[in-house]
N, C-alpha and C. Protein backbone atom coordinates (compact mmCIF):
# COMPACT_ATOMS: atom_id res chain seq x y z
N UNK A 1 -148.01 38.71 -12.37
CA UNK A 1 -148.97 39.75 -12.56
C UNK A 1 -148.24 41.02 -12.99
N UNK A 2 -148.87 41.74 -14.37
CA UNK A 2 -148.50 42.75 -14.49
C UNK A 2 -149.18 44.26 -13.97
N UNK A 3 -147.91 45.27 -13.35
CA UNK A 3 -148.22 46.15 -12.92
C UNK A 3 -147.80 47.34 -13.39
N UNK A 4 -148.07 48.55 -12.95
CA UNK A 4 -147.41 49.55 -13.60
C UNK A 4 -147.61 50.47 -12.36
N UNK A 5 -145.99 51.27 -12.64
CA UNK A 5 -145.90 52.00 -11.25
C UNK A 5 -145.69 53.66 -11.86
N UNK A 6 -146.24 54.64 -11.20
CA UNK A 6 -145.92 55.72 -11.85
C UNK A 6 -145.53 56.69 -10.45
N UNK A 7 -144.14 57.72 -10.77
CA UNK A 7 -143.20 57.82 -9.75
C UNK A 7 -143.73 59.42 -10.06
N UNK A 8 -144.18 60.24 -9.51
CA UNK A 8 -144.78 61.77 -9.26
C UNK A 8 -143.73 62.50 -8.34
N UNK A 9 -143.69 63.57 -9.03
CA UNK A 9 -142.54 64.97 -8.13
C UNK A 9 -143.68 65.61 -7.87
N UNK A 10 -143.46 66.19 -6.44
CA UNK A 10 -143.93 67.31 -5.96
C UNK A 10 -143.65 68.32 -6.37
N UNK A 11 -144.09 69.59 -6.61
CA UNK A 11 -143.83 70.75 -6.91
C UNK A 11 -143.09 71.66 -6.23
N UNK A 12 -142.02 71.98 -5.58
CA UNK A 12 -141.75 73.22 -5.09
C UNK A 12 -141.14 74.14 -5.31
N UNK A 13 -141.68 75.10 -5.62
CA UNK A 13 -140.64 76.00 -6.68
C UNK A 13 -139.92 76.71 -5.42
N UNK A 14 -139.82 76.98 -4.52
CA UNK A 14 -138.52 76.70 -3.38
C UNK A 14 -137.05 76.10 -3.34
N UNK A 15 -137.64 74.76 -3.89
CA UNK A 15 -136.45 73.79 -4.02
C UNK A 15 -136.04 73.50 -5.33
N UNK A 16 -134.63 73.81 -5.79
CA UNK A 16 -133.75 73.60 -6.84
C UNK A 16 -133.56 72.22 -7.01
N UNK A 17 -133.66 71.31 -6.12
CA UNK A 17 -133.34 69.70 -5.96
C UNK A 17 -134.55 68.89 -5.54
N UNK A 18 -134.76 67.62 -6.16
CA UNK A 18 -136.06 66.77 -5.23
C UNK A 18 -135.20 66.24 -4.44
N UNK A 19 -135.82 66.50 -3.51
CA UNK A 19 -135.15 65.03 -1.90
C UNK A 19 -136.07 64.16 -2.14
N UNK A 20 -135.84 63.22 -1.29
CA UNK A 20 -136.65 61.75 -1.40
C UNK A 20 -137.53 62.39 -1.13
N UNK A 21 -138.03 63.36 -0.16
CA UNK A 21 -139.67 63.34 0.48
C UNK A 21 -140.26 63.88 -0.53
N UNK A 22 -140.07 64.67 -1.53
CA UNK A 22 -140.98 64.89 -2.78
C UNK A 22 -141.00 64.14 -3.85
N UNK A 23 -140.98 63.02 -3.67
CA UNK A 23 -141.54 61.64 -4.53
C UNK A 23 -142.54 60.87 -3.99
N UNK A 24 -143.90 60.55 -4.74
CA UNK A 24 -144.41 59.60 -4.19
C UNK A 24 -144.82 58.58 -5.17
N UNK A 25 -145.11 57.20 -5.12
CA UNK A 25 -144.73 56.04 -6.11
C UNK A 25 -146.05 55.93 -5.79
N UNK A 26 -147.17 55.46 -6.86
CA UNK A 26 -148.39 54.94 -6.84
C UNK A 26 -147.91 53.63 -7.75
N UNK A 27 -148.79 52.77 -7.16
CA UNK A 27 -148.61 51.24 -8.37
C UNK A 27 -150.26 50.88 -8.69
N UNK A 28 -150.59 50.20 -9.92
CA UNK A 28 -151.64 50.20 -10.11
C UNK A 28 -151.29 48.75 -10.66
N UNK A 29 -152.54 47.91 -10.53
CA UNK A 29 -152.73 46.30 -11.23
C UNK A 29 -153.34 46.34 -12.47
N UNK A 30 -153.66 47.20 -12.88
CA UNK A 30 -154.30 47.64 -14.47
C UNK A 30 -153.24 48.52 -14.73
N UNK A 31 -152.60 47.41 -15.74
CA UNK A 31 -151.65 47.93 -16.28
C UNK A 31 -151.87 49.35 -17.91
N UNK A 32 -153.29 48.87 -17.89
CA UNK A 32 -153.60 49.72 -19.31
C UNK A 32 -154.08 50.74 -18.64
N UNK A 33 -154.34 51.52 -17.18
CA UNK A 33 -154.42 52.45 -17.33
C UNK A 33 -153.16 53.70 -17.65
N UNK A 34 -153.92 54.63 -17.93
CA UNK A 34 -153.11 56.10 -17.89
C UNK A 34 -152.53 56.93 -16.71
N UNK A 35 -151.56 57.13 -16.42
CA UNK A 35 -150.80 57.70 -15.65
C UNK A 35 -152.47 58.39 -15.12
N UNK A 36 -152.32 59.59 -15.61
CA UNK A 36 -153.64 60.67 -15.38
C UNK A 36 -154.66 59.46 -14.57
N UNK A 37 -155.21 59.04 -14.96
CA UNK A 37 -156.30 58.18 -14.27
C UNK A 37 -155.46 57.26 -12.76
N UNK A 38 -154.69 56.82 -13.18
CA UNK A 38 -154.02 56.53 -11.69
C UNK A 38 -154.29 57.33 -10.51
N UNK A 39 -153.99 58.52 -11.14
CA UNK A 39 -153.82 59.59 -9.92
C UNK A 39 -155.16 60.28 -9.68
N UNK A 40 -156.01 60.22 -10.50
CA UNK A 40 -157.32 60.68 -10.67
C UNK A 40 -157.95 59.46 -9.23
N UNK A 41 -157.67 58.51 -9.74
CA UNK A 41 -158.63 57.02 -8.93
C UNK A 41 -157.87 57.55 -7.24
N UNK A 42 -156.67 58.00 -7.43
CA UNK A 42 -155.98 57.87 -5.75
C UNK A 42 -156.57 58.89 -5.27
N UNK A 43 -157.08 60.31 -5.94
CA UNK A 43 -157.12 61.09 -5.21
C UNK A 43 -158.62 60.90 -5.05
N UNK A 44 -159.59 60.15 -5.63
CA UNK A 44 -160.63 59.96 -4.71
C UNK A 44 -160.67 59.43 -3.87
N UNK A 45 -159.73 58.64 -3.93
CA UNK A 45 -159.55 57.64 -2.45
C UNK A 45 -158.92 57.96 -1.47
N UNK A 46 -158.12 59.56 -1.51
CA UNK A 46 -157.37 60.15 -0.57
C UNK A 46 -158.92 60.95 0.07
N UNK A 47 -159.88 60.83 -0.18
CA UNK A 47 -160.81 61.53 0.72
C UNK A 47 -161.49 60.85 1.62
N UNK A 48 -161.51 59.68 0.82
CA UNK A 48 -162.02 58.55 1.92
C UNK A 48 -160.90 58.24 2.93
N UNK A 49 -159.80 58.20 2.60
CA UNK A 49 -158.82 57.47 3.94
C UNK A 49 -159.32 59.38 5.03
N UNK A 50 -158.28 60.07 4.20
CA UNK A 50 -159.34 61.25 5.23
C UNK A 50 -160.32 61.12 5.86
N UNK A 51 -161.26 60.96 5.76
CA UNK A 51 -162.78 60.43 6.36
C UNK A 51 -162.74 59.68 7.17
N UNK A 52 -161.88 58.39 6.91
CA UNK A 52 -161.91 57.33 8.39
C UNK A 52 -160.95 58.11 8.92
N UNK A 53 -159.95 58.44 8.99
CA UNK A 53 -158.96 59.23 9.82
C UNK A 53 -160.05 60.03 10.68
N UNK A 54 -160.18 61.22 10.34
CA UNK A 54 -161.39 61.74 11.14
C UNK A 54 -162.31 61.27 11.92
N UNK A 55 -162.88 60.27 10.97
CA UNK A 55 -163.88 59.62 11.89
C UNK A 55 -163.25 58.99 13.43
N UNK A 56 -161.95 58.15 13.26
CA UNK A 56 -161.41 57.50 14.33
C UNK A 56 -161.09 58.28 15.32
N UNK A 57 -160.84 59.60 15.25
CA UNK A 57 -160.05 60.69 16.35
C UNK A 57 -160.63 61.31 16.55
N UNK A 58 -162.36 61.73 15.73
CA UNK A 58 -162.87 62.40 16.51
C UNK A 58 -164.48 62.34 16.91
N UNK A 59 -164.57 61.15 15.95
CA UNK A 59 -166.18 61.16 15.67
C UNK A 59 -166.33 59.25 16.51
N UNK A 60 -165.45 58.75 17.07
CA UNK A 60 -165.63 57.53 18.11
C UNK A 60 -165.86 56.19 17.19
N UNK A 61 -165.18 56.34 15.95
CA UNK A 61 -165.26 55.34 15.08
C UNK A 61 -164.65 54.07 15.31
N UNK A 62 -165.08 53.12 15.80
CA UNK A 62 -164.74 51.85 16.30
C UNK A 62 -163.97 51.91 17.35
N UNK A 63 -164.51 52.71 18.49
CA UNK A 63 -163.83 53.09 20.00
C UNK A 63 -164.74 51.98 20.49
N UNK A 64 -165.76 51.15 20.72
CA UNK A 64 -166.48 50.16 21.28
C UNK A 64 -165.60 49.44 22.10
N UNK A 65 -166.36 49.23 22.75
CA UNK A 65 -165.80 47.95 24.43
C UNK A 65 -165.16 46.62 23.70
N UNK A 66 -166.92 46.85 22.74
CA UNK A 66 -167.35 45.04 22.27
C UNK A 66 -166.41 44.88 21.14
N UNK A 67 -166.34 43.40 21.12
CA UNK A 67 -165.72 42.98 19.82
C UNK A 67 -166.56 42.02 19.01
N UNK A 68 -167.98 42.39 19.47
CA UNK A 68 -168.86 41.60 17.95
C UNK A 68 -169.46 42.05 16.91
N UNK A 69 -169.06 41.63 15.98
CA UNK A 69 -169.34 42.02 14.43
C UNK A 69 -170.33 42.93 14.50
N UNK A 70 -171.90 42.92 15.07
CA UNK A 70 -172.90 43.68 15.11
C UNK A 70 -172.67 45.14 15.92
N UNK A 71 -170.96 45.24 16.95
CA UNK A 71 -170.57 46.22 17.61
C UNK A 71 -170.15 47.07 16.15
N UNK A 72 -169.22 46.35 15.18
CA UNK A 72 -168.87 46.89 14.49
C UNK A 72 -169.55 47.77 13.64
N UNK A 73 -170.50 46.72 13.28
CA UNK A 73 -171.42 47.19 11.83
C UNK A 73 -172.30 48.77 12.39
N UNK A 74 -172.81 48.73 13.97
CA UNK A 74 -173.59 49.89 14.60
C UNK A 74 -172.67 50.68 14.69
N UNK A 75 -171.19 50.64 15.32
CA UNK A 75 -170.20 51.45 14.71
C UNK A 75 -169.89 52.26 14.00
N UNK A 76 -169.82 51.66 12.47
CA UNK A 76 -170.20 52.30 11.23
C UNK A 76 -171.23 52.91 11.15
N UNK A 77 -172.83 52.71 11.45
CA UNK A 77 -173.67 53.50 10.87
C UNK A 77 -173.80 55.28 12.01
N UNK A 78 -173.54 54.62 13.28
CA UNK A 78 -173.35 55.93 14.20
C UNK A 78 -172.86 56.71 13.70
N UNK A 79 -171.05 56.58 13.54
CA UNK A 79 -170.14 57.58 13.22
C UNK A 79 -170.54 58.62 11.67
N UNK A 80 -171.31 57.80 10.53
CA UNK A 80 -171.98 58.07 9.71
C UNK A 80 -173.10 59.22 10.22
N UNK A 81 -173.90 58.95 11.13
CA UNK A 81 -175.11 59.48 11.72
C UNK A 81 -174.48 61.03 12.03
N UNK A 82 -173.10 60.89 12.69
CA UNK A 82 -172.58 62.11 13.46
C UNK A 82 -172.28 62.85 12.69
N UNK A 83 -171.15 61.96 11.66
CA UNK A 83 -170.51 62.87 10.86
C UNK A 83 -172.08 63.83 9.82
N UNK A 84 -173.21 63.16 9.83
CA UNK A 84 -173.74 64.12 8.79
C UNK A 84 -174.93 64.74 9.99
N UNK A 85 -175.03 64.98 10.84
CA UNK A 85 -175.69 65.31 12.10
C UNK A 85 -174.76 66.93 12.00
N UNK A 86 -173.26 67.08 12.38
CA UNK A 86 -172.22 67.56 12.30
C UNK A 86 -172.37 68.74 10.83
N UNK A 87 -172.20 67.98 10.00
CA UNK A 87 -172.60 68.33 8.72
C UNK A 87 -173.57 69.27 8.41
N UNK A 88 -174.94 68.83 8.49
CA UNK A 88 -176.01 69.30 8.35
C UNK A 88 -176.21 71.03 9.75
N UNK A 89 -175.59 70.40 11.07
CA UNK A 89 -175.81 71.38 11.74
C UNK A 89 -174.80 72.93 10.92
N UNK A 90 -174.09 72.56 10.36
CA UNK A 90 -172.69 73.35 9.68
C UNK A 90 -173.48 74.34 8.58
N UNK A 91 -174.43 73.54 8.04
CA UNK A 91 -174.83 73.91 6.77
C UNK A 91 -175.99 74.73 7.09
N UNK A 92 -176.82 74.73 7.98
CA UNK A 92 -177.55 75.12 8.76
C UNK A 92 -177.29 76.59 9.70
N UNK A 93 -176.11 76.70 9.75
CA UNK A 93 -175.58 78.32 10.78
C UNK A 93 -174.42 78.33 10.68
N UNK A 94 -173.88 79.40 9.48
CA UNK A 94 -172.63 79.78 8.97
C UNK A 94 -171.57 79.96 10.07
N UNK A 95 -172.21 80.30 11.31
CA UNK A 95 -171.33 80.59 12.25
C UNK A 95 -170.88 79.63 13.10
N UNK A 96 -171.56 78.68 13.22
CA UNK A 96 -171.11 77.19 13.57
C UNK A 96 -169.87 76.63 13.56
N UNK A 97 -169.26 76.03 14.19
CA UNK A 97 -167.61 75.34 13.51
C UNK A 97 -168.02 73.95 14.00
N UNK A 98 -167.61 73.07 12.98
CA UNK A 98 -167.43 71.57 13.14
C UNK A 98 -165.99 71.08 14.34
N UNK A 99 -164.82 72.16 14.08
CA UNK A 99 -164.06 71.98 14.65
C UNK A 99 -163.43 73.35 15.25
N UNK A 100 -162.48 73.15 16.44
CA UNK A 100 -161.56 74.56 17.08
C UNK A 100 -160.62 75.11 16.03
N UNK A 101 -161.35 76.29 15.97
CA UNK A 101 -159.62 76.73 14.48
C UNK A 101 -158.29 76.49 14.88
N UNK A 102 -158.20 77.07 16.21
CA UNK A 102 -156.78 76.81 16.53
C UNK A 102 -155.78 75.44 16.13
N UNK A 103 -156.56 74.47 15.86
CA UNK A 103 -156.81 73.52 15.75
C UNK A 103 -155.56 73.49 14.18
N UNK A 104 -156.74 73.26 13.41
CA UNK A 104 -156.69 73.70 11.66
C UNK A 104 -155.54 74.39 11.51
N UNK A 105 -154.57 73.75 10.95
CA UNK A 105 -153.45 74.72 10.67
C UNK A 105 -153.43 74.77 8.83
C-alpha cells in the first residue's frame, strides 16, 4: 500500500534550531492528496479528538458501571445531551462559564 507522509515544523521564532518536539509527521493512505489537504482533514479531526477528551474528564463519557452495548450507545447520546445542555446554557447568559478559569491556562 501506497502512502505518503508529510513531516511539518512548528514555528518558533524563539528558537534558532528545531528539536525533535517541533516536528510532527502526519501519514495519509491517499497518496494523491496535497500536503495542504492532509493537514486541512487533521485539523478537523483535532476537534473531534478534543471533544471526546472533554467529554471523558468532564462530561462522564463512558464512566458507566455496565458493560452492555446499550450502556454504551445511552452513553453517547447523554454526554451529547450535556455537552449541548452546557452549550446552550453558555449561549444563553454571557456571564455563565462552562468551566473554572483558573482552570484554562
Amino acid at each position: 500500500m501506497k502512502v505518503k507522509l508529510v513531516f511539518c515544523r512548528g514555528v518558533n521564532p524563539d528558537k534558532k534550531k528545531a528539536g525533535k518536539h517541533d516536528w510532527a509527521l502526519f501519514l495519509s493512505t491517499d497518496a494523491s492528496l496535497s500536503d495542504e489537504k492532509i493537514l486541512e482533514i487533521y485539523a478537523l479531526r483535532w476537534g473531534i479528538e478534543v471533544y471526546f477528551k472533554e467529554a471523558k474528564q468532564h462530561l462522564g463519557f463512558l464512566s458507566e458501571q455496565s458493560r452492555h452495548y446499550s450502556a454504551y450507545i445511552a452513553s453517547i447520546h447523554l454526554t451529547g445531551l450535556r455537552f449541548c445542555l452546557l452549550l446552550h446554557a453558555k449561549q444563553n447568559d454571557e456571564n455563565s462559564k462552562v468551566c473554572d478559569s483558573s482552570v484554562v491556562k
